[in-house]
N, C-alpha and C. Protein backbone atom coordinates (compact mmCIF):
# COMPACT_ATOMS: atom_id res chain seq x y z
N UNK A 1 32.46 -76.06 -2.58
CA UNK A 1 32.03 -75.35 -1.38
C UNK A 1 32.82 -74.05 -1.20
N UNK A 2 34.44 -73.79 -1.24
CA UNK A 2 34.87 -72.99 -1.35
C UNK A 2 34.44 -71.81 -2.47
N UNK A 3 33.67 -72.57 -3.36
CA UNK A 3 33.82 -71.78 -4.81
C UNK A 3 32.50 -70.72 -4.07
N UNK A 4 31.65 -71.37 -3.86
CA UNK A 4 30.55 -70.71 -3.02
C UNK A 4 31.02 -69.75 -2.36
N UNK A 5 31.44 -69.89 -0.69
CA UNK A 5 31.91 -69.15 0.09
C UNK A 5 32.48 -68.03 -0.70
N UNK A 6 33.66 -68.16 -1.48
CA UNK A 6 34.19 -67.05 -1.88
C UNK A 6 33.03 -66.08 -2.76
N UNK A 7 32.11 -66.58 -3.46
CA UNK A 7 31.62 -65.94 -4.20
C UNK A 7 30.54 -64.94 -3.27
N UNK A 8 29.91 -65.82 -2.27
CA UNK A 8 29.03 -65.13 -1.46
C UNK A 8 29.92 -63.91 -0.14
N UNK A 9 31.20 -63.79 -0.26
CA UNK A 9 32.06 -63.27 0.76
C UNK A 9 32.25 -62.16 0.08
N UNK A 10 32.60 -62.24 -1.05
CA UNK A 10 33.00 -61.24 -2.29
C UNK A 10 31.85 -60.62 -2.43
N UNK A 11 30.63 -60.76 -2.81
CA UNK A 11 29.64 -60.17 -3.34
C UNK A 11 29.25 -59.57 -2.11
N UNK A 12 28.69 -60.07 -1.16
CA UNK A 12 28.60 -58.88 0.00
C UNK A 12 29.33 -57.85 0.33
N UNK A 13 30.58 -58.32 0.45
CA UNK A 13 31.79 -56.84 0.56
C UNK A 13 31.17 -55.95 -0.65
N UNK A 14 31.33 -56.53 -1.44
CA UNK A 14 31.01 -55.78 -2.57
C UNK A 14 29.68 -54.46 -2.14
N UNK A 15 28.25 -55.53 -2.09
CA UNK A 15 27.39 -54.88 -2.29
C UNK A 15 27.56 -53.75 -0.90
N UNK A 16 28.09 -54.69 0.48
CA UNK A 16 28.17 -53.34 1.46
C UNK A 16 29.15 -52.32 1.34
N UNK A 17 30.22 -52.31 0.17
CA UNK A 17 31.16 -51.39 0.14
C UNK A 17 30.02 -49.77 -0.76
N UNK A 18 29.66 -50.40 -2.06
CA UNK A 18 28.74 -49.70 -2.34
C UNK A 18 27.64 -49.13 -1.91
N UNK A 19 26.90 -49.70 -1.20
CA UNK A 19 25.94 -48.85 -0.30
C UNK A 19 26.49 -47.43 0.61
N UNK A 20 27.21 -48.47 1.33
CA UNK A 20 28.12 -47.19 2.25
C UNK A 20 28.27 -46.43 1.51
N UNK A 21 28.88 -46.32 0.29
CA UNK A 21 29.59 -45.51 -0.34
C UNK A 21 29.09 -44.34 -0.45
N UNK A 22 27.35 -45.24 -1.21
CA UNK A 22 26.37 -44.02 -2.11
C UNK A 22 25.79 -43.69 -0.62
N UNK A 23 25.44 -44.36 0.30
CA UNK A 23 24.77 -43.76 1.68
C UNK A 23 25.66 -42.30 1.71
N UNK A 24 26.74 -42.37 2.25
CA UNK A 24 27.87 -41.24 2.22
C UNK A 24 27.66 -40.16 1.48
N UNK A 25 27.94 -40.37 0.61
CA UNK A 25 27.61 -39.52 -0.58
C UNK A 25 26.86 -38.70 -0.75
N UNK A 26 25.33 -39.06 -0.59
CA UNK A 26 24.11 -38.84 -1.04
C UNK A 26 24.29 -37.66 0.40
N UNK A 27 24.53 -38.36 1.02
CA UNK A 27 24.31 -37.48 2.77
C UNK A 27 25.06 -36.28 2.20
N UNK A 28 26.40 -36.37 2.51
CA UNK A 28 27.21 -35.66 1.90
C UNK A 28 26.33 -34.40 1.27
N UNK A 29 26.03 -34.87 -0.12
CA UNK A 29 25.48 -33.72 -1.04
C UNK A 29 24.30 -33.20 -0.50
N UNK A 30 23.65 -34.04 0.30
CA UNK A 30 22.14 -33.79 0.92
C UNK A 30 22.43 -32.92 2.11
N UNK A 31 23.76 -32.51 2.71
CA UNK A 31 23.63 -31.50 3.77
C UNK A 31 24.41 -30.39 3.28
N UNK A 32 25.50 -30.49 2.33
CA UNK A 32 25.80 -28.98 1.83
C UNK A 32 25.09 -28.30 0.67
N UNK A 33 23.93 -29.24 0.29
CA UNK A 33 23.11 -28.93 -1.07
C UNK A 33 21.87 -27.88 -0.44
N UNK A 34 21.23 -29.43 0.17
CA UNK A 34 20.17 -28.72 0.45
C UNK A 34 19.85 -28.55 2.16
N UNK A 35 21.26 -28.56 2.79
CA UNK A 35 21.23 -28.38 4.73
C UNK A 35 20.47 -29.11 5.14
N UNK A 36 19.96 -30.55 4.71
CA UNK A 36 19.62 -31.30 5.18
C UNK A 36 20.08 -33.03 5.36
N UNK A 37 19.68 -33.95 6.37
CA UNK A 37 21.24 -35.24 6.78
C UNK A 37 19.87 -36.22 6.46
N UNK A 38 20.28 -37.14 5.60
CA UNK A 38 19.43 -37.97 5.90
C UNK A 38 19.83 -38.88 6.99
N UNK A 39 18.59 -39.02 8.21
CA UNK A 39 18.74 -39.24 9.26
C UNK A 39 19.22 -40.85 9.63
N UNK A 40 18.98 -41.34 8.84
CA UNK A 40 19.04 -43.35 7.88
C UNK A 40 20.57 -43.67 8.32
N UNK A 41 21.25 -42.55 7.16
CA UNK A 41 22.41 -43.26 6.60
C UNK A 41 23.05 -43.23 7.53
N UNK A 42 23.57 -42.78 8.33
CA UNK A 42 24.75 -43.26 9.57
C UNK A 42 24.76 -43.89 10.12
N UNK A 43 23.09 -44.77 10.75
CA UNK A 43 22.82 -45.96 11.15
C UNK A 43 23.23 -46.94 10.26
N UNK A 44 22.83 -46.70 9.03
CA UNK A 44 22.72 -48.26 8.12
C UNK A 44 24.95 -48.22 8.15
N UNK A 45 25.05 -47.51 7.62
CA UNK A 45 26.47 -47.24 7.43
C UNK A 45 26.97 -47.97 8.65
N UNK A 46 26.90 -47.88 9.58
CA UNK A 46 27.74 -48.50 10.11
C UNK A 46 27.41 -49.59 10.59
N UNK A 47 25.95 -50.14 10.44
CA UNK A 47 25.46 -51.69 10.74
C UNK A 47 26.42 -52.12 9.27
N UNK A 48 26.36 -52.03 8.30
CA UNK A 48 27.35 -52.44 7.32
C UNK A 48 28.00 -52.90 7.81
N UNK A 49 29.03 -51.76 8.18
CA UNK A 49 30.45 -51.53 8.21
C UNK A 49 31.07 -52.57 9.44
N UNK A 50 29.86 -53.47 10.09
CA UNK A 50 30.07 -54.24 10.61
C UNK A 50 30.31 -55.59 9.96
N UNK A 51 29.22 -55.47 9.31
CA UNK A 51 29.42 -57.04 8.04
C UNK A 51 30.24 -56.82 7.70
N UNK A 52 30.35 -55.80 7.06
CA UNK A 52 32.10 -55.53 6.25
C UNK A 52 33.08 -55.89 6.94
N UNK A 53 32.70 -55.73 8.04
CA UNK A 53 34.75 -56.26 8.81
C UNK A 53 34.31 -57.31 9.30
N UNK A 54 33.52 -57.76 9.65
CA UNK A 54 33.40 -59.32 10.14
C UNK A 54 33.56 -60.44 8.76
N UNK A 55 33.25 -59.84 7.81
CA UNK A 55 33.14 -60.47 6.14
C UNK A 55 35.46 -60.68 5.58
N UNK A 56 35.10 -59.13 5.70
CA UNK A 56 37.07 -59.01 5.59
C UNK A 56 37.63 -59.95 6.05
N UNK A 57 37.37 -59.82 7.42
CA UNK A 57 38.55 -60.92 8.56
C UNK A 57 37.82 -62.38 8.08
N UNK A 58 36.91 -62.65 7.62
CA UNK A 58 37.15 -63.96 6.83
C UNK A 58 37.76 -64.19 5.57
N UNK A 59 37.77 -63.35 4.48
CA UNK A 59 38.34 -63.17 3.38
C UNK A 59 40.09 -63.26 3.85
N UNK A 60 40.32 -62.21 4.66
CA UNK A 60 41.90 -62.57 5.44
C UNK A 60 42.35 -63.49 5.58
N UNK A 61 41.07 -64.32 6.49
CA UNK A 61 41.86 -65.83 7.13
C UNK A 61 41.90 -66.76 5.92
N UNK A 62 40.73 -66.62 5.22
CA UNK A 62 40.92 -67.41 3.53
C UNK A 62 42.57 -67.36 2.82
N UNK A 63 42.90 -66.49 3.14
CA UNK A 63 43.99 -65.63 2.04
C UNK A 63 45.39 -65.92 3.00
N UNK A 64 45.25 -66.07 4.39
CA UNK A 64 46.49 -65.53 5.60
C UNK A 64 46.87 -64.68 5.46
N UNK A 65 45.99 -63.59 5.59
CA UNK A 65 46.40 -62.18 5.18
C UNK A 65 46.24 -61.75 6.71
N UNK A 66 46.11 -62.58 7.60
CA UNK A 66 45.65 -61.63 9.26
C UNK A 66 47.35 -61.23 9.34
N UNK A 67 47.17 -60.28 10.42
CA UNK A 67 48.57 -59.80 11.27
C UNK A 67 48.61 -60.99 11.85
N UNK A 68 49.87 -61.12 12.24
CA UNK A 68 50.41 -62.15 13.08
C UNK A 68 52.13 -61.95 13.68
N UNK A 69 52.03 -61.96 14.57
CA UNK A 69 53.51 -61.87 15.40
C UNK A 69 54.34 -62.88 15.15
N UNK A 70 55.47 -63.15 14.43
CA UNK A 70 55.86 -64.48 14.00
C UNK A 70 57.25 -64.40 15.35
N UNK A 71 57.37 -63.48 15.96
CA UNK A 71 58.71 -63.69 17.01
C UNK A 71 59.13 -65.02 17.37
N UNK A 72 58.43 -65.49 17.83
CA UNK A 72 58.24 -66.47 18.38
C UNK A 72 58.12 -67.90 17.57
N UNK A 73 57.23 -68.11 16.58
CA UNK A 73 57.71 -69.03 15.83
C UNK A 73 58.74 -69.11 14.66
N UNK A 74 58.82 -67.69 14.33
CA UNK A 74 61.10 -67.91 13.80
C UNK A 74 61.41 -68.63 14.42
N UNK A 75 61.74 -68.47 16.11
CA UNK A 75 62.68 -69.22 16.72
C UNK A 75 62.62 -70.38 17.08
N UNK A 76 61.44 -71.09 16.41
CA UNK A 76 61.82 -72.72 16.87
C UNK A 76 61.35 -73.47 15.34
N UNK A 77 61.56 -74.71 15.81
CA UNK A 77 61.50 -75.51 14.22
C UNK A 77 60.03 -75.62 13.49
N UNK A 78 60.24 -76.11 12.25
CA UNK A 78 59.28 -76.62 11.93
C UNK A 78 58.04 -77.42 12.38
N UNK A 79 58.24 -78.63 13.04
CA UNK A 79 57.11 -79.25 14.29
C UNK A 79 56.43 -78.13 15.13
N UNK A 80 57.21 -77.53 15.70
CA UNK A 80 56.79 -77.10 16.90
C UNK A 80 56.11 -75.37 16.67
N UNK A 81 56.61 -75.09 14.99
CA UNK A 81 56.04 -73.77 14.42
C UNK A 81 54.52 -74.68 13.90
N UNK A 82 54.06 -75.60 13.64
CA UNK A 82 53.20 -76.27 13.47
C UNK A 82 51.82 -76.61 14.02
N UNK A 83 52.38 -76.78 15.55
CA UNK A 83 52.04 -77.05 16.97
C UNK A 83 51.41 -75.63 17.17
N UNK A 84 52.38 -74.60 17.44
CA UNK A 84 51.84 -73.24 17.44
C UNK A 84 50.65 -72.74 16.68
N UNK A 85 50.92 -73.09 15.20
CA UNK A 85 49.85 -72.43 14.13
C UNK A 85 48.25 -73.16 14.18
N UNK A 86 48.38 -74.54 14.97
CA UNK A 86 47.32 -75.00 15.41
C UNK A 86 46.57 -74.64 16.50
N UNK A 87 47.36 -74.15 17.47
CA UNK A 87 46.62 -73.43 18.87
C UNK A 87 46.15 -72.41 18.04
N UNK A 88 47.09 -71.21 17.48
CA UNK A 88 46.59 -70.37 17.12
C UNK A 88 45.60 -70.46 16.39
N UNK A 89 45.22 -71.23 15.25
CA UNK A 89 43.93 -71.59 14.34
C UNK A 89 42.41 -71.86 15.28
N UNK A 90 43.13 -72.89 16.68
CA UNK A 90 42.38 -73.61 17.61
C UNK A 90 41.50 -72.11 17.67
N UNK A 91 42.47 -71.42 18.89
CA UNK A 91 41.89 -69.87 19.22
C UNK A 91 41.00 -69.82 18.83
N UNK A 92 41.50 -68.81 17.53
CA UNK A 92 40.76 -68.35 16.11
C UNK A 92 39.66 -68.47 16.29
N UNK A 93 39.20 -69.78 15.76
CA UNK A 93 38.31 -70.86 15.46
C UNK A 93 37.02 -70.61 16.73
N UNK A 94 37.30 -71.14 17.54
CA UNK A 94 36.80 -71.15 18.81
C UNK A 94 36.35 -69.31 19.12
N UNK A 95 37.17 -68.14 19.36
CA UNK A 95 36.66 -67.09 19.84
C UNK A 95 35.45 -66.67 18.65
N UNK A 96 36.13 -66.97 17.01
CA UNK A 96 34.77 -66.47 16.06
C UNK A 96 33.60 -67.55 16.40
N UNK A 97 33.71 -68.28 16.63
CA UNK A 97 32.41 -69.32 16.96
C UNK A 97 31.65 -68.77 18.58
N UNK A 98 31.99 -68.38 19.05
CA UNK A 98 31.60 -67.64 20.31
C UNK A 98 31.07 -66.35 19.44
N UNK A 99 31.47 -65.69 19.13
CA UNK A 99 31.38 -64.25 18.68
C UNK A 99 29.98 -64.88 17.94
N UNK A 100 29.76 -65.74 16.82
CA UNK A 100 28.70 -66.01 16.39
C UNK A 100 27.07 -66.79 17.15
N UNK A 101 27.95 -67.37 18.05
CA UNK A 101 26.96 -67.74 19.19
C UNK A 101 26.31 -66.79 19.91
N UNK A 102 27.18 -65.65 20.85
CA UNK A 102 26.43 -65.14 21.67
C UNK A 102 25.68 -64.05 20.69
N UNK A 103 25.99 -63.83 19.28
CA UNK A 103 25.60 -62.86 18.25
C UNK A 103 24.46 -63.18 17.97
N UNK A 104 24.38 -64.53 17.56
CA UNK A 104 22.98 -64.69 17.40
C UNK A 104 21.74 -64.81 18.59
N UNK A 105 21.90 -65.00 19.87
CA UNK A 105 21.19 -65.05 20.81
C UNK A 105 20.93 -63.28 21.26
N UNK A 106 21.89 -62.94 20.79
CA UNK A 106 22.10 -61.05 20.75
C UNK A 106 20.41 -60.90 20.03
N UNK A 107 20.67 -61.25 18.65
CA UNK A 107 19.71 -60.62 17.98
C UNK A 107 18.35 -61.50 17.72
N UNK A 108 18.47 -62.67 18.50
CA UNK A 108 17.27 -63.29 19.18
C UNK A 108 16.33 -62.58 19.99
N UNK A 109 17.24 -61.86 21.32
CA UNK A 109 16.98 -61.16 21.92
C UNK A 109 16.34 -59.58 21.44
N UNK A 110 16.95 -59.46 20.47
CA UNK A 110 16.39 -57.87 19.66
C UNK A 110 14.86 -58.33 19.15
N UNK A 111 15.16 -59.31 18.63
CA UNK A 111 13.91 -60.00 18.20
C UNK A 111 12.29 -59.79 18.77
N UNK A 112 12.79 -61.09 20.02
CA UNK A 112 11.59 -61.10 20.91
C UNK A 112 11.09 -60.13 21.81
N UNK A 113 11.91 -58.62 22.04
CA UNK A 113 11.98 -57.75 22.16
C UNK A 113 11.06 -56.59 21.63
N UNK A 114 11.54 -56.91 20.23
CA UNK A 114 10.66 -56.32 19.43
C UNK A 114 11.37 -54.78 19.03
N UNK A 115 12.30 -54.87 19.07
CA UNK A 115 13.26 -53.42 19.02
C UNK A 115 13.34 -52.96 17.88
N UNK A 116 13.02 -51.23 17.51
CA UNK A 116 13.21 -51.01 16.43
C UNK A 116 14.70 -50.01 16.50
N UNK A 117 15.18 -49.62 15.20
CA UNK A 117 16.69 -48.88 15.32
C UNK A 117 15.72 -47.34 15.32
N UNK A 118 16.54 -46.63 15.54
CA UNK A 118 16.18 -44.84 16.07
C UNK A 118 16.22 -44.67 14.72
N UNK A 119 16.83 -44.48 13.32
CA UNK A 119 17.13 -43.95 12.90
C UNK A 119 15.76 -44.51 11.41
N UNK A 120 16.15 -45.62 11.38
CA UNK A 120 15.12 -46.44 10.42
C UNK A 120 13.90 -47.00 11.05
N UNK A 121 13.73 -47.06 12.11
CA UNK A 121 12.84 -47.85 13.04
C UNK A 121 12.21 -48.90 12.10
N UNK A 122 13.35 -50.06 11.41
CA UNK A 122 13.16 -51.40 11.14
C UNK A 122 13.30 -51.69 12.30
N UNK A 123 13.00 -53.70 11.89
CA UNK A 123 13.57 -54.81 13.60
C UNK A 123 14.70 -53.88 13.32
N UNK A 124 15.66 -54.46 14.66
CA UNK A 124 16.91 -54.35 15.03
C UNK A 124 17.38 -55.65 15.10
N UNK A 125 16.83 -56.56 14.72
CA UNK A 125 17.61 -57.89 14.67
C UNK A 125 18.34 -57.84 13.51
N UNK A 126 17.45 -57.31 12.54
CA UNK A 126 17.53 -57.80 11.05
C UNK A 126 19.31 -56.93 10.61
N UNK A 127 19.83 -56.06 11.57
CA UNK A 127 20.84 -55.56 11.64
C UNK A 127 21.71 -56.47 12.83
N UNK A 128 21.12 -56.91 13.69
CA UNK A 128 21.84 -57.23 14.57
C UNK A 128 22.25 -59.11 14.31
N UNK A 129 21.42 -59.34 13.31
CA UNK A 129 21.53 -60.83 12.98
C UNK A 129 23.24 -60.42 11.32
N UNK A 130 23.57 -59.38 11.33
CA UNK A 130 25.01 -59.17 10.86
C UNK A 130 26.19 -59.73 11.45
N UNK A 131 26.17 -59.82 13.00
CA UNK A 131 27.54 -60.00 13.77
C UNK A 131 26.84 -61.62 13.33
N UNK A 132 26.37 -62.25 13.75
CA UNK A 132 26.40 -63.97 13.62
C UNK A 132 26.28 -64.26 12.54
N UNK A 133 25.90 -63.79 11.25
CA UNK A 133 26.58 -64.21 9.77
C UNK A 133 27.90 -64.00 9.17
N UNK A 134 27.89 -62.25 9.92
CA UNK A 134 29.47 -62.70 9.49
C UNK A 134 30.71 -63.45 10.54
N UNK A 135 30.17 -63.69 11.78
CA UNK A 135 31.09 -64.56 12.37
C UNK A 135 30.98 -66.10 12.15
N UNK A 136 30.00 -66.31 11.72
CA UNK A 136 29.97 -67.54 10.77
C UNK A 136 31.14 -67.95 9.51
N UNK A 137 31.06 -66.85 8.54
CA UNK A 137 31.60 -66.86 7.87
C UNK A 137 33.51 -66.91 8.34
N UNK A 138 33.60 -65.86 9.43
CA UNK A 138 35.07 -65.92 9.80
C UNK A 138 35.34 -67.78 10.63
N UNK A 139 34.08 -68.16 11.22
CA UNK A 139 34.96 -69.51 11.61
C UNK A 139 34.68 -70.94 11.03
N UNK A 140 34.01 -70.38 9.49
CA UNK A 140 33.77 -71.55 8.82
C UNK A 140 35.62 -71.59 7.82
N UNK A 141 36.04 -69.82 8.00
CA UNK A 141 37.82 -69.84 7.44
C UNK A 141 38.90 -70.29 8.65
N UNK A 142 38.55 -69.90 9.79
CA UNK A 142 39.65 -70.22 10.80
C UNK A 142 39.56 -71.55 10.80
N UNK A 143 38.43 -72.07 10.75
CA UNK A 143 38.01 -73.47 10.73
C UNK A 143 38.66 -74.72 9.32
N UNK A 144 38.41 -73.86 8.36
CA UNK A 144 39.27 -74.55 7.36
C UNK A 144 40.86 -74.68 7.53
N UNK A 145 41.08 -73.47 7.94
CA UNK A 145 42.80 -73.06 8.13
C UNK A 145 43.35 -74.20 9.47
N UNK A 146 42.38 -74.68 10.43
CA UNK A 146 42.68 -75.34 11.44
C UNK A 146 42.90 -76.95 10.74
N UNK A 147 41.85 -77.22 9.75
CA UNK A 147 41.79 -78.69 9.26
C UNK A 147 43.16 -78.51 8.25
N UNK A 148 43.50 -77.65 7.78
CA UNK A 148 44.66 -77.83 6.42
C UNK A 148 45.81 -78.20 7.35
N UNK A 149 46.07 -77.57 8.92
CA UNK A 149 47.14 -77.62 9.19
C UNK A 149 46.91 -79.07 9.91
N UNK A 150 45.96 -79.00 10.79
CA UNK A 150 45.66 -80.67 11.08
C UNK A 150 46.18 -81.75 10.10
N UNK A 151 45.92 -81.44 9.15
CA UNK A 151 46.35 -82.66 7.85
C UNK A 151 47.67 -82.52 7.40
N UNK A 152 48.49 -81.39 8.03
CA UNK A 152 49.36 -81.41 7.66
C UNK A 152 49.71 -80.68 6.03
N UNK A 153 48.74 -80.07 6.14
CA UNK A 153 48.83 -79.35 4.59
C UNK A 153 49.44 -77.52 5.17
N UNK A 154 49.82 -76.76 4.34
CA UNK A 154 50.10 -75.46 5.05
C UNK A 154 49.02 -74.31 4.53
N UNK A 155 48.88 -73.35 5.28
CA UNK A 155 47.94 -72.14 4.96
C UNK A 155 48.46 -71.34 4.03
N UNK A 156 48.15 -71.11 2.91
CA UNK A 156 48.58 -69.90 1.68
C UNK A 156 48.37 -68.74 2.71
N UNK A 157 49.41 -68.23 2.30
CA UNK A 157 50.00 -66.87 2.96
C UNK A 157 49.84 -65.79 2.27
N UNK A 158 49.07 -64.40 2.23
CA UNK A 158 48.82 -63.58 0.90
C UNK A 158 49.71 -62.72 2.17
N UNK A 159 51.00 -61.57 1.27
CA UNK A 159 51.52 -60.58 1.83
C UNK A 159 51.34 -59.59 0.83
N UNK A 160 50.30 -58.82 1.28
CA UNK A 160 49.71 -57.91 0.72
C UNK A 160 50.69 -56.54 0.22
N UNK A 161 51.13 -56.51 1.66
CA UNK A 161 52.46 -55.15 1.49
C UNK A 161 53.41 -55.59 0.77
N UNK A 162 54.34 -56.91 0.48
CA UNK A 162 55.27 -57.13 0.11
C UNK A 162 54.68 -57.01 -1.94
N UNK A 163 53.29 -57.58 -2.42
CA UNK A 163 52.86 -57.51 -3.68
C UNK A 163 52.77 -55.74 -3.94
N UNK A 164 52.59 -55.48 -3.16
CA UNK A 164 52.09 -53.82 -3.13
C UNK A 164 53.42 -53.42 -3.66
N UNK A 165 54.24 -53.07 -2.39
CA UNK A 165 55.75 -52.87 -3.29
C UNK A 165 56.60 -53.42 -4.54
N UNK A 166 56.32 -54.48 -4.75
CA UNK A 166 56.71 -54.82 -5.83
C UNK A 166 55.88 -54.48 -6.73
N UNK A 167 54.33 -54.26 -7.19
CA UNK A 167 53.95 -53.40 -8.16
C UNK A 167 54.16 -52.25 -8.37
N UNK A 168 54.66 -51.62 -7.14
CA UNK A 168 55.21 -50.32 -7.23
C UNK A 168 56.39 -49.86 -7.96
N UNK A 169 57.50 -50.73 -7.33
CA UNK A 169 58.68 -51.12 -7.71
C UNK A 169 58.27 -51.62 -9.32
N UNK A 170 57.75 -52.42 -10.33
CA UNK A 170 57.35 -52.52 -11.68
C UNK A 170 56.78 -51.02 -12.16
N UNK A 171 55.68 -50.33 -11.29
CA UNK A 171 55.55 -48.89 -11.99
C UNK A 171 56.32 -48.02 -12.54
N UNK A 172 57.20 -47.68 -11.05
CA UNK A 172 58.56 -47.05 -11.24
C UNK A 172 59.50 -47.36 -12.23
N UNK A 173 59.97 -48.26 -12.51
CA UNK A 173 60.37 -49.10 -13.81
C UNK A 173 60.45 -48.41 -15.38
N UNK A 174 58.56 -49.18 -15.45
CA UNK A 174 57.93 -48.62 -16.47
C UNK A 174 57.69 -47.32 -16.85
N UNK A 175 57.67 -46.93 -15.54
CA UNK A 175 57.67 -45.00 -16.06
C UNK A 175 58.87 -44.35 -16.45
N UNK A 176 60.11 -45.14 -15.54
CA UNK A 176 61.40 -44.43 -15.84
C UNK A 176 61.88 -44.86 -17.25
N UNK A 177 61.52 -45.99 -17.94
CA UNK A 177 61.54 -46.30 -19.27
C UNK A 177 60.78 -45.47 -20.73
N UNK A 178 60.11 -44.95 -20.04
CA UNK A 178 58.58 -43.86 -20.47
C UNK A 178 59.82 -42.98 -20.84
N UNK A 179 60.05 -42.31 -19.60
CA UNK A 179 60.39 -40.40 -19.66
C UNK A 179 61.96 -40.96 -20.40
């Protein structure tokens, strides 16, 4: 099941990183080329750019790559840093499951409505049904991260900045061995 999730989390980032990209782009060359915007891409671009971060912050919580204020659980023990990481998961868990609830009744509503977007005049669901897939996706991870600690198992922790510097720190290295 995980193998899934990740693959379907990944490939969307993916495919919405690329779209945006070439959307951009194309615009880009399409207004200093020929002074004209295609009128599309800034809409679609940023209905994306919604999946995209609602998609991320699940890939995050997969990884424990979210920010998190640890002040507070430094200073007390193990149990009770435990206790904490479960409210906090609880949260989590609970506000993305809201976010996907009222999201989808959002674009229920676009629906029966019958709303088209200004720019593409598609539905507007079919963009607006983005926030409740990808908040799906974020509390089917807060949701896992809540059962590992429930069981007493711990959340893999990815520190992105700390790998960053240390590949850096190996570059530097290798280059000063170079010259």
């Amino acid at each position: 099941m995980n193998k899934v999730l990740d693959n379907i989390e990944e490939v969307l980032v993916c495919v919405c990183l690329v779209v945006m990209t070439g959307l951009t782009f194309v615009n880009v060359i399409a207004r200093y080329v020929f002074s004209a915007s295609l009128s599309f891409s800034e809409e679609i671009t940023t209905y994306l750019f919604v999946l995209l971060s609602l998609l991320g912050s699940a890939i995050a919580a997969k990884r424990g790559a979210h920010l998190g204020l640890t002040i507070i659980t430094d200073r007390v023990g193990p149990k009770m840093g435990r206790i904490l990481g479960v409210v906090s998961m609880a949260f989590a868990t609970a506000f993305s499951a809201i976010i996907c609830y009222f999201g989808f009744f959002m674009a229920l509503n676009q629906f029966n409505k019958g709303q088209l977007t200004a720019g593409t005049q598609l539905p507007e669901w079919i963009f607006g049904a983005f926030v409740p897939v990808g908040a799906l996706f974020v509390t089917i991870r807060f949701g896992q991260n809540l059962v590992r600690l429930l069981t007493g198992k711990d959340i893999e922790h990815e520190d992105v900045v700390a790998e960053a510097l240390e590949n850096a720190e190996e570059a530097d290295q290798i280059q000063g061995r170079e010259e």
